[in-house]
PDB file of N, CA and C in Angstrom:
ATOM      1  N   UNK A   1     -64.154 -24.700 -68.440  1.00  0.00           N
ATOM      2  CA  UNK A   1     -63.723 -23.699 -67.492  1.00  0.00           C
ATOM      3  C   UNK A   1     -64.774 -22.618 -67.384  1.00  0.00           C
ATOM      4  N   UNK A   2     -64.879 -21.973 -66.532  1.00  0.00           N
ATOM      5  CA  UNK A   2     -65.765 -20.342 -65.732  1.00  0.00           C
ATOM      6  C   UNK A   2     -64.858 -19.124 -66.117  1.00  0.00           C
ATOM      7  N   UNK A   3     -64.970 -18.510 -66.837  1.00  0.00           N
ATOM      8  CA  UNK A   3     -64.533 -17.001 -66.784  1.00  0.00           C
ATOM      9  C   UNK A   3     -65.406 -15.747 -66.819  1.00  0.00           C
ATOM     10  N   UNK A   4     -64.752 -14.699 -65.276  1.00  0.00           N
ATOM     11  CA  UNK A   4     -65.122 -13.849 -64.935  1.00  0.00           C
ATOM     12  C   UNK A   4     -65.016 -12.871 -66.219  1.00  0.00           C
ATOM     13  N   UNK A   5     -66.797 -12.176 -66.272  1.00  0.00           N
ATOM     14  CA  UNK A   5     -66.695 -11.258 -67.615  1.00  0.00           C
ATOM     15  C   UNK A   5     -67.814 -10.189 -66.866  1.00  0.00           C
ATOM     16  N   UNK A   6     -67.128  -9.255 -65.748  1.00  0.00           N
ATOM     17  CA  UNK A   6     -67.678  -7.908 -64.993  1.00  0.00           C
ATOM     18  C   UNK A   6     -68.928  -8.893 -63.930  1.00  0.00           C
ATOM     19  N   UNK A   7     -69.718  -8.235 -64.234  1.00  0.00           N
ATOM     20  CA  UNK A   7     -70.844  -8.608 -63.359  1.00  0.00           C
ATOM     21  C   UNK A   7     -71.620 -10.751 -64.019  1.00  0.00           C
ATOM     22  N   UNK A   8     -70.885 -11.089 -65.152  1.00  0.00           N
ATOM     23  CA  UNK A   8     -71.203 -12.228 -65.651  1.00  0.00           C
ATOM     24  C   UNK A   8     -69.947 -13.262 -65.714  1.00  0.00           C
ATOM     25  N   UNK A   9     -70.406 -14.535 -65.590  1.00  0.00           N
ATOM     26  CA  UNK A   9     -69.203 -15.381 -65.947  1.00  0.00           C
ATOM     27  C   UNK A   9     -69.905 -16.220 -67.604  1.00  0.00           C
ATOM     28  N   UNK A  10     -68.683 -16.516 -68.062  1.00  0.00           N
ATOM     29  CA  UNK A  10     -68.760 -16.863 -69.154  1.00  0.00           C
ATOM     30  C   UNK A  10     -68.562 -18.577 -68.838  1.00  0.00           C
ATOM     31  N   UNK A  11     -69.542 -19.661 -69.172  1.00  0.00           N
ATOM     32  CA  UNK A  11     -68.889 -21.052 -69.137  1.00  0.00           C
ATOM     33  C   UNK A  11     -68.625 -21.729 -70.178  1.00  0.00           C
ATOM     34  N   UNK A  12     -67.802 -22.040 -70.466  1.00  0.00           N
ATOM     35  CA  UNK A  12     -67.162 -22.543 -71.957  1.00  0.00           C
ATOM     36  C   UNK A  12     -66.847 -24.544 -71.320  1.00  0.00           C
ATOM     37  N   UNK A  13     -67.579 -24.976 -71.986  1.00  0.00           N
ATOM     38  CA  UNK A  13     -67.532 -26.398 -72.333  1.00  0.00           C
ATOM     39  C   UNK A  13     -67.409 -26.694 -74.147  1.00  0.00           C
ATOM     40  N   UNK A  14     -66.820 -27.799 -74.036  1.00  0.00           N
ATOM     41  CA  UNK A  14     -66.388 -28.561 -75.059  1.00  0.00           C
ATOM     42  C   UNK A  14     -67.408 -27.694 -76.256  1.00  0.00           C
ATOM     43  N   UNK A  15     -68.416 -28.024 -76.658  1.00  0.00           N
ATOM     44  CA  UNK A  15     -69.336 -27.579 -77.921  1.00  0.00           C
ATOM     45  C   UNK A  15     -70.044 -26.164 -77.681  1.00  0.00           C
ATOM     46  N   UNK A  16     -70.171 -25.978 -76.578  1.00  0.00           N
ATOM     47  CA  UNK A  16     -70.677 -24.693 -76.668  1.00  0.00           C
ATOM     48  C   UNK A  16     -69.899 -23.969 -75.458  1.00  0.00           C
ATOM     49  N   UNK A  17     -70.673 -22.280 -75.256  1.00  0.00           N
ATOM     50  CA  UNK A  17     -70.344 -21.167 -74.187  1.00  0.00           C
ATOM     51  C   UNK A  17     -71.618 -20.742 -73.639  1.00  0.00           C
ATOM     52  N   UNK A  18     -71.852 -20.247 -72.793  1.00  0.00           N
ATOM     53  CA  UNK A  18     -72.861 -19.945 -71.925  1.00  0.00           C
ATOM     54  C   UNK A  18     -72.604 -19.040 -71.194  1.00  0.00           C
ATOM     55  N   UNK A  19     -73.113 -17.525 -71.328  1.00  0.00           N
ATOM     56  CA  UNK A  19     -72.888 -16.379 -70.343  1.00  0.00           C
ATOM     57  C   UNK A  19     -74.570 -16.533 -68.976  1.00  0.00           C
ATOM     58  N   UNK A  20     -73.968 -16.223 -67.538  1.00  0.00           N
ATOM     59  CA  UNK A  20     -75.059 -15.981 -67.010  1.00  0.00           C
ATOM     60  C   UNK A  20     -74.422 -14.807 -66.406  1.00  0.00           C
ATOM     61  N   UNK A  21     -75.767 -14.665 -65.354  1.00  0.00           N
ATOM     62  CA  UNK A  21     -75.258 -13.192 -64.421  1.00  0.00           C
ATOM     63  C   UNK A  21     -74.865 -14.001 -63.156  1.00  0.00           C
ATOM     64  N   UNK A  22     -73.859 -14.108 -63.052  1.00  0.00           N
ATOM     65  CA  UNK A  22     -73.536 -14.516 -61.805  1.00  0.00           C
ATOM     66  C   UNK A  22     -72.134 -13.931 -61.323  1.00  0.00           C
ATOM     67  N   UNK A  23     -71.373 -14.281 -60.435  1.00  0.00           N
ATOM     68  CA  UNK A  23     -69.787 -13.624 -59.831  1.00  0.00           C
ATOM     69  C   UNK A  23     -69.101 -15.099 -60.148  1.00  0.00           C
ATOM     70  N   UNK A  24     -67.666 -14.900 -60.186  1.00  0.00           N
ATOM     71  CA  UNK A  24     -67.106 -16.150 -60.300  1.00  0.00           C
ATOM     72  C   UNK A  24     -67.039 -16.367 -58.720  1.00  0.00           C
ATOM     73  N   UNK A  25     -66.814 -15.196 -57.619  1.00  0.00           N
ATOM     74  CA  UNK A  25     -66.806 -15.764 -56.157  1.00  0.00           C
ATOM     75  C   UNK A  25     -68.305 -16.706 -55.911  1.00  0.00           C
ATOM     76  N   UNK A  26     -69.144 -16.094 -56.346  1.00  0.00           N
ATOM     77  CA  UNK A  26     -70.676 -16.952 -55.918  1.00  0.00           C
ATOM     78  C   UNK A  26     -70.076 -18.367 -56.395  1.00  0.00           C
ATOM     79  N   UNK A  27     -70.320 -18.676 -57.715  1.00  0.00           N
ATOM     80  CA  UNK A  27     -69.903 -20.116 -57.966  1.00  0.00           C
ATOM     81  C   UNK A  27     -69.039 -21.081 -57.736  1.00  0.00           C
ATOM     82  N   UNK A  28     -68.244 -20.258 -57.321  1.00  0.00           N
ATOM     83  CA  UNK A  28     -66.664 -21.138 -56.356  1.00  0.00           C
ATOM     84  C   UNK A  28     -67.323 -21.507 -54.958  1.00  0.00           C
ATOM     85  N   UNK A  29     -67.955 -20.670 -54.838  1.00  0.00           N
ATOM     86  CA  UNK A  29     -68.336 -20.864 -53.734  1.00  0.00           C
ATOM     87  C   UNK A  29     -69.391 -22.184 -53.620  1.00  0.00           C
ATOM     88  N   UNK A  30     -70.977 -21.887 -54.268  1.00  0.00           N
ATOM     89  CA  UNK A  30     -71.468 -22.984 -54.592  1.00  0.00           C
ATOM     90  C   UNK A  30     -70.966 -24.306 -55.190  1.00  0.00           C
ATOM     91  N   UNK A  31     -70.081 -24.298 -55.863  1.00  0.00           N
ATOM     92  CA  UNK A  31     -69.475 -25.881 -56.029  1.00  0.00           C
ATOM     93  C   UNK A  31     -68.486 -26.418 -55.038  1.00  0.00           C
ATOM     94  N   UNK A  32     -67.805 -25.792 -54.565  1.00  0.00           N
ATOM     95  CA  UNK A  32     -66.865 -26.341 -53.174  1.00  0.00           C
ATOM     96  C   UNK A  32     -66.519 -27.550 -53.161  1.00  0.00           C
ATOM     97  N   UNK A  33     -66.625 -28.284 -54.493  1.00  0.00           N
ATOM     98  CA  UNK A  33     -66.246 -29.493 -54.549  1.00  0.00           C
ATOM     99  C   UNK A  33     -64.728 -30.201 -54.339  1.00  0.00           C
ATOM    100  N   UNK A  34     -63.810 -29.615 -54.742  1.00  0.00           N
ATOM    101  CA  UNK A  34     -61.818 -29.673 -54.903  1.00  0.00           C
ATOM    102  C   UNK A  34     -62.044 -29.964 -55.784  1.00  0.00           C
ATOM    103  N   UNK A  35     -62.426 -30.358 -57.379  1.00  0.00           N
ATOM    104  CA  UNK A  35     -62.712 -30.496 -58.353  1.00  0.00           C
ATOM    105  C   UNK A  35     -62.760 -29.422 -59.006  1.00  0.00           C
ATOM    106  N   UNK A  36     -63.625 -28.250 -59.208  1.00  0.00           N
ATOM    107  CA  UNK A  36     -63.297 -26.876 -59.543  1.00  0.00           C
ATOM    108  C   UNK A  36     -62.840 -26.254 -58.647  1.00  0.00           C
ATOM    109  N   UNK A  37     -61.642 -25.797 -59.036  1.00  0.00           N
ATOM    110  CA  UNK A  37     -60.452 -24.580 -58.471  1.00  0.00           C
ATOM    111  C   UNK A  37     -60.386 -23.522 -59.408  1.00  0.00           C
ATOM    112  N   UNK A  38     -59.803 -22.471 -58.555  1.00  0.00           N
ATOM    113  CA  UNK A  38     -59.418 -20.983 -59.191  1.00  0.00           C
ATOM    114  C   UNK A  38     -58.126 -21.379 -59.308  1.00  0.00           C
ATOM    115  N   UNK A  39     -57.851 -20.974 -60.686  1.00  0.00           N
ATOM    116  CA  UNK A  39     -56.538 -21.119 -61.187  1.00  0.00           C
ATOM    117  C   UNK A  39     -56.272 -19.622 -61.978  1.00  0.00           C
ATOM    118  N   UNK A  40     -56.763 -18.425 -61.445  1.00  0.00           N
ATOM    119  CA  UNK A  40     -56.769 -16.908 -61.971  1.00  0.00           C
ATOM    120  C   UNK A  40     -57.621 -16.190 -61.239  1.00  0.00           C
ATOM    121  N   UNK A  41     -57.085 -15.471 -60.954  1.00  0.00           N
ATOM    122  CA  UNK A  41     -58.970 -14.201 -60.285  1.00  0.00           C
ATOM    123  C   UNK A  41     -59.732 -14.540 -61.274  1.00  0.00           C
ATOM    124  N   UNK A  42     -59.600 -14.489 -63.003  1.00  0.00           N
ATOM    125  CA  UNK A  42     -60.654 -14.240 -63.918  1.00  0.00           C
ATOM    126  C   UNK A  42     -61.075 -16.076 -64.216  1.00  0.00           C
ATOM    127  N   UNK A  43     -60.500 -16.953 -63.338  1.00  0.00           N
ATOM    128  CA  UNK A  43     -60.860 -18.673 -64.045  1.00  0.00           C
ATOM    129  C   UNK A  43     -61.225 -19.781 -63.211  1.00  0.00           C
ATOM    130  N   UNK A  44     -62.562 -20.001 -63.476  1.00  0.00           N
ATOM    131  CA  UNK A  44     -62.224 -21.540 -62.318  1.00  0.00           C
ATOM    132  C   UNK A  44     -62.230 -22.614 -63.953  1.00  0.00           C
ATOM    133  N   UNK A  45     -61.474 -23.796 -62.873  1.00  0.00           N
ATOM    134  CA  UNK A  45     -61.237 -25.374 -64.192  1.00  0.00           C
ATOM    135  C   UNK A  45     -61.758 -26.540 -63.190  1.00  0.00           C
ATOM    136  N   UNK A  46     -62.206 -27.152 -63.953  1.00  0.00           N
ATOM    137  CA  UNK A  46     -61.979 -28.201 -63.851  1.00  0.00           C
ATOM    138  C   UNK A  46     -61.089 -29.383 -63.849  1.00  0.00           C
ATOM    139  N   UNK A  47     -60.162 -29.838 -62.687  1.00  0.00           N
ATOM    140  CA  UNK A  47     -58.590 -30.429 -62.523  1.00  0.00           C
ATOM    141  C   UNK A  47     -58.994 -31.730 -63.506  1.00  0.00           C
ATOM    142  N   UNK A  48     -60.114 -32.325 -63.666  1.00  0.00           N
ATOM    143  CA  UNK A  48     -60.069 -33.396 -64.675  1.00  0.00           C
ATOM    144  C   UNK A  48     -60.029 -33.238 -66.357  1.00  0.00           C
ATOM    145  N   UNK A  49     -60.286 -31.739 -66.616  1.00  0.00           N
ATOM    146  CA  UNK A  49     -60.349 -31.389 -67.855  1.00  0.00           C
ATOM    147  C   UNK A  49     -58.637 -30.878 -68.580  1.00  0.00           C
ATOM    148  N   UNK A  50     -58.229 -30.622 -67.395  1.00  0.00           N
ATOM    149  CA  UNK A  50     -56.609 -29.902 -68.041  1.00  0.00           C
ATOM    150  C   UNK A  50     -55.920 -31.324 -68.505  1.00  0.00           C
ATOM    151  N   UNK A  51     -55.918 -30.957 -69.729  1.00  0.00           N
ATOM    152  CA  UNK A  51     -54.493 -31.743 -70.614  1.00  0.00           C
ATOM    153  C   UNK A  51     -53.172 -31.887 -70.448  1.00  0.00           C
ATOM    154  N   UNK A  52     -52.946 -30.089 -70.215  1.00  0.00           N
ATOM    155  CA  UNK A  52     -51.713 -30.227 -69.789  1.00  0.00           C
ATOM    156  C   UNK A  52     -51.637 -28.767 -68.841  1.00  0.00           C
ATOM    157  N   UNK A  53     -50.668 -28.844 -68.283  1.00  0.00           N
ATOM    158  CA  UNK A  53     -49.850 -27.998 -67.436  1.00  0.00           C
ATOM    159  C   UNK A  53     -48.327 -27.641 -67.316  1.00  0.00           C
ATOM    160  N   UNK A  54     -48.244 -26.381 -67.613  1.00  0.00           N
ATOM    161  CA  UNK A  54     -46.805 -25.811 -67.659  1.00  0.00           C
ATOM    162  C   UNK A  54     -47.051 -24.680 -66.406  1.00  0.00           C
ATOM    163  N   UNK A  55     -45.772 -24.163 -65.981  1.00  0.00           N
ATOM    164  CA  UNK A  55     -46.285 -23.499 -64.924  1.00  0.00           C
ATOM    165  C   UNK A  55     -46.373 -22.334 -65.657  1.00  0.00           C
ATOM    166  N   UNK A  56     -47.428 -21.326 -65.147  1.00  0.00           N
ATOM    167  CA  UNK A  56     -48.200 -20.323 -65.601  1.00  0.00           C
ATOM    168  C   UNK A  56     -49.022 -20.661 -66.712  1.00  0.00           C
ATOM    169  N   UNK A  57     -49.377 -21.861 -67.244  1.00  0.00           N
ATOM    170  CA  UNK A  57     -50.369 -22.112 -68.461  1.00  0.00           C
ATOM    171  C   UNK A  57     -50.664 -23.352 -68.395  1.00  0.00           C
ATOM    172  N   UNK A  58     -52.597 -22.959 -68.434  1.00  0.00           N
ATOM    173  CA  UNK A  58     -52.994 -24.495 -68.364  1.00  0.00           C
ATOM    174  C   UNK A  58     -53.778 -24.901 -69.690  1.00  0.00           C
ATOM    175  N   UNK A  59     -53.910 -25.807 -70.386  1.00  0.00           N
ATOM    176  CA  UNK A  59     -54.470 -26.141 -71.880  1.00  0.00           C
ATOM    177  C   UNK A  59     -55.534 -27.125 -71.597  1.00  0.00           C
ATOM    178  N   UNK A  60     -57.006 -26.610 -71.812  1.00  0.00           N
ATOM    179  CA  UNK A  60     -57.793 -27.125 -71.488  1.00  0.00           C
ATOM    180  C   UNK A  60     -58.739 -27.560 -73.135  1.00  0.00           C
ATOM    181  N   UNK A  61     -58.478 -28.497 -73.241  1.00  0.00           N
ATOM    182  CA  UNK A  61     -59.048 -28.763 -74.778  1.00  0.00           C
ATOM    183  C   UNK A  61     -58.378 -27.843 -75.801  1.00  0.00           C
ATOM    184  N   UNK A  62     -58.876 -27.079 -76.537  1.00  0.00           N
ATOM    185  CA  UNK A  62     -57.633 -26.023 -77.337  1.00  0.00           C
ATOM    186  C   UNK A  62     -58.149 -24.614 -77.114  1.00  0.00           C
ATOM    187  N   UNK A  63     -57.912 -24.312 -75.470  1.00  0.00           N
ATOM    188  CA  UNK A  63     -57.776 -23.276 -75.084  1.00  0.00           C
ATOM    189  C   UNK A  63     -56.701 -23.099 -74.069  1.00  0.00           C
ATOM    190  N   UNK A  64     -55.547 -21.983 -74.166  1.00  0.00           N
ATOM    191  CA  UNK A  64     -54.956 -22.086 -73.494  1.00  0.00           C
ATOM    192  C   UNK A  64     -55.222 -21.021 -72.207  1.00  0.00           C
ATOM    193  N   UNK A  65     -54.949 -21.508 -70.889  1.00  0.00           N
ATOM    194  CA  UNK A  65     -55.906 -20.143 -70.038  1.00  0.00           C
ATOM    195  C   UNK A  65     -54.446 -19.669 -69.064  1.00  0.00           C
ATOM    196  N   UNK A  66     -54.100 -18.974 -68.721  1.00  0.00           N
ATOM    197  CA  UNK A  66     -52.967 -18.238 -68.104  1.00  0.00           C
ATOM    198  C   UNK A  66     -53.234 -18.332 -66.476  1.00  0.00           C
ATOM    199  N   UNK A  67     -52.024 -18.790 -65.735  1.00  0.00           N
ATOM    200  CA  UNK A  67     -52.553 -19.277 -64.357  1.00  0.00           C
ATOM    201  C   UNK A  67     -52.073 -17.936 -63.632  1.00  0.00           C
ATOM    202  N   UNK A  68     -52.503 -17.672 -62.713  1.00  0.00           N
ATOM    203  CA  UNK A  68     -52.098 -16.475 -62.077  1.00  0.00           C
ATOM    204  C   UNK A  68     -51.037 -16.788 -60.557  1.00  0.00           C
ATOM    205  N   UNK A  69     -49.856 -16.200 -60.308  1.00  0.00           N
ATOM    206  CA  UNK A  69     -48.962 -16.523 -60.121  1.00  0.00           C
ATOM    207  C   UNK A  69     -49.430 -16.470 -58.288  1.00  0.00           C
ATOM    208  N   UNK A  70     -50.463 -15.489 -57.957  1.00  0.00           N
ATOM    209  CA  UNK A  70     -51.160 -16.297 -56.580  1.00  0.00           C
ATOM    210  C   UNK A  70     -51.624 -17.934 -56.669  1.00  0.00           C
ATOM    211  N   UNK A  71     -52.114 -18.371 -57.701  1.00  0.00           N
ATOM    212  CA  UNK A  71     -52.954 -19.807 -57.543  1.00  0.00           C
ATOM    213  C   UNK A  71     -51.440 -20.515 -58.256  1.00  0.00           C
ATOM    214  N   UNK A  72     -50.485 -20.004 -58.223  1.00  0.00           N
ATOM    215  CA  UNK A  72     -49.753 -21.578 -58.942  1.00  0.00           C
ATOM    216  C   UNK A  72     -49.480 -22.639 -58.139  1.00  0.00           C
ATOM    217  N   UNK A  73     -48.653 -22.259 -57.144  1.00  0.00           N
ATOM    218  CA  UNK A  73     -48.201 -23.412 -56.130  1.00  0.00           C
ATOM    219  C   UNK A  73     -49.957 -24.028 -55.654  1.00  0.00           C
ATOM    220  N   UNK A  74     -50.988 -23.291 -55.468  1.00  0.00           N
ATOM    221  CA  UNK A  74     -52.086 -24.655 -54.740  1.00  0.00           C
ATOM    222  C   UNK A  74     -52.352 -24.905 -56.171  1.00  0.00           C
ATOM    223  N   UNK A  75     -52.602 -24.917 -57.109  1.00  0.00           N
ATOM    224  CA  UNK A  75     -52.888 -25.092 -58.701  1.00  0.00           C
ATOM    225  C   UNK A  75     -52.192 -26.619 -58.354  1.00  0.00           C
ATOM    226  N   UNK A  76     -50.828 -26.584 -58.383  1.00  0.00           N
ATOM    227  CA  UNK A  76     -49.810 -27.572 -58.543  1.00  0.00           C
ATOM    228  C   UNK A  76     -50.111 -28.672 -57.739  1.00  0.00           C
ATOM    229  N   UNK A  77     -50.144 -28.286 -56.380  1.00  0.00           N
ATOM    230  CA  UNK A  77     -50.517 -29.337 -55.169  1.00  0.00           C
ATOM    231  C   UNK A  77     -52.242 -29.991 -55.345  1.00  0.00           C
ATOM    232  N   UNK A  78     -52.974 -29.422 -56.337  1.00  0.00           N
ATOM    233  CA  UNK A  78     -53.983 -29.877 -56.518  1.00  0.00           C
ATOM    234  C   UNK A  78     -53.711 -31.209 -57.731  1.00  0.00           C
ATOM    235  N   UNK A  79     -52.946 -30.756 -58.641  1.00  0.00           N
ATOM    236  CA  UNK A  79     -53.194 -31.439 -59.724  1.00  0.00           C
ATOM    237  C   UNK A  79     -51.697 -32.705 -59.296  1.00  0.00           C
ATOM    238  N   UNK A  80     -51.478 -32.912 -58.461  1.00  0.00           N
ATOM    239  CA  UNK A  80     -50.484 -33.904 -58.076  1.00  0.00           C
ATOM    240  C   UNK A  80     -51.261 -34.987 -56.919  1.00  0.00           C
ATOM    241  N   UNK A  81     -52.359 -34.022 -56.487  1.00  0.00           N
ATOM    242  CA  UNK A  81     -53.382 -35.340 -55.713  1.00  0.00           C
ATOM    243  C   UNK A  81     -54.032 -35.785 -56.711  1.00  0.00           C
ATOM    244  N   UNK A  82     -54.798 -35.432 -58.048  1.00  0.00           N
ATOM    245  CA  UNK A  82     -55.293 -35.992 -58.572  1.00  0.00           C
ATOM    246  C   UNK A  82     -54.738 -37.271 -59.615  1.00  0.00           C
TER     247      UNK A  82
END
């Protein structure tokens, strides 16, 4: 997953984290794939990485990330096409 941290996003994969200077809008933007979605103002995921899903919480390896109650319903309709 991408989390917004002020003027940097933080990217957290499996073994490591990685801060750059970037916006989380820039990078949503550059990937535009339907594959990474905003699932928080502060989160984009990856819909192939979530384990599980409850509504308002998504568990992405053993992190749990809090969905924000604007992105739930397209959150939902995303992860039911996949």
């Amino acid at each position: 997953y991408i989390e917004a941290s002020g003027d940097f996003i933080k990217v957290v994969e499996k073994d490591r984290k990685t801060q750059l200077r970037h916006t989380l809008k820039s990078v949503e933007d550059r990937i535009n794939n339907g594959q990474i979605v905003r699932s928080h103002r502060s989160y984009l995921v990856n819909l192939d990485k979530i384990k599980k899903y409850e509504r308002g919480i998504i568990t992405i390896e053993n992190y749990s990330l809090s969905v924000g109650t604007k992105y739930q319903d397209y959150l939902e309709e995303k992860l039911l096409k996949t």
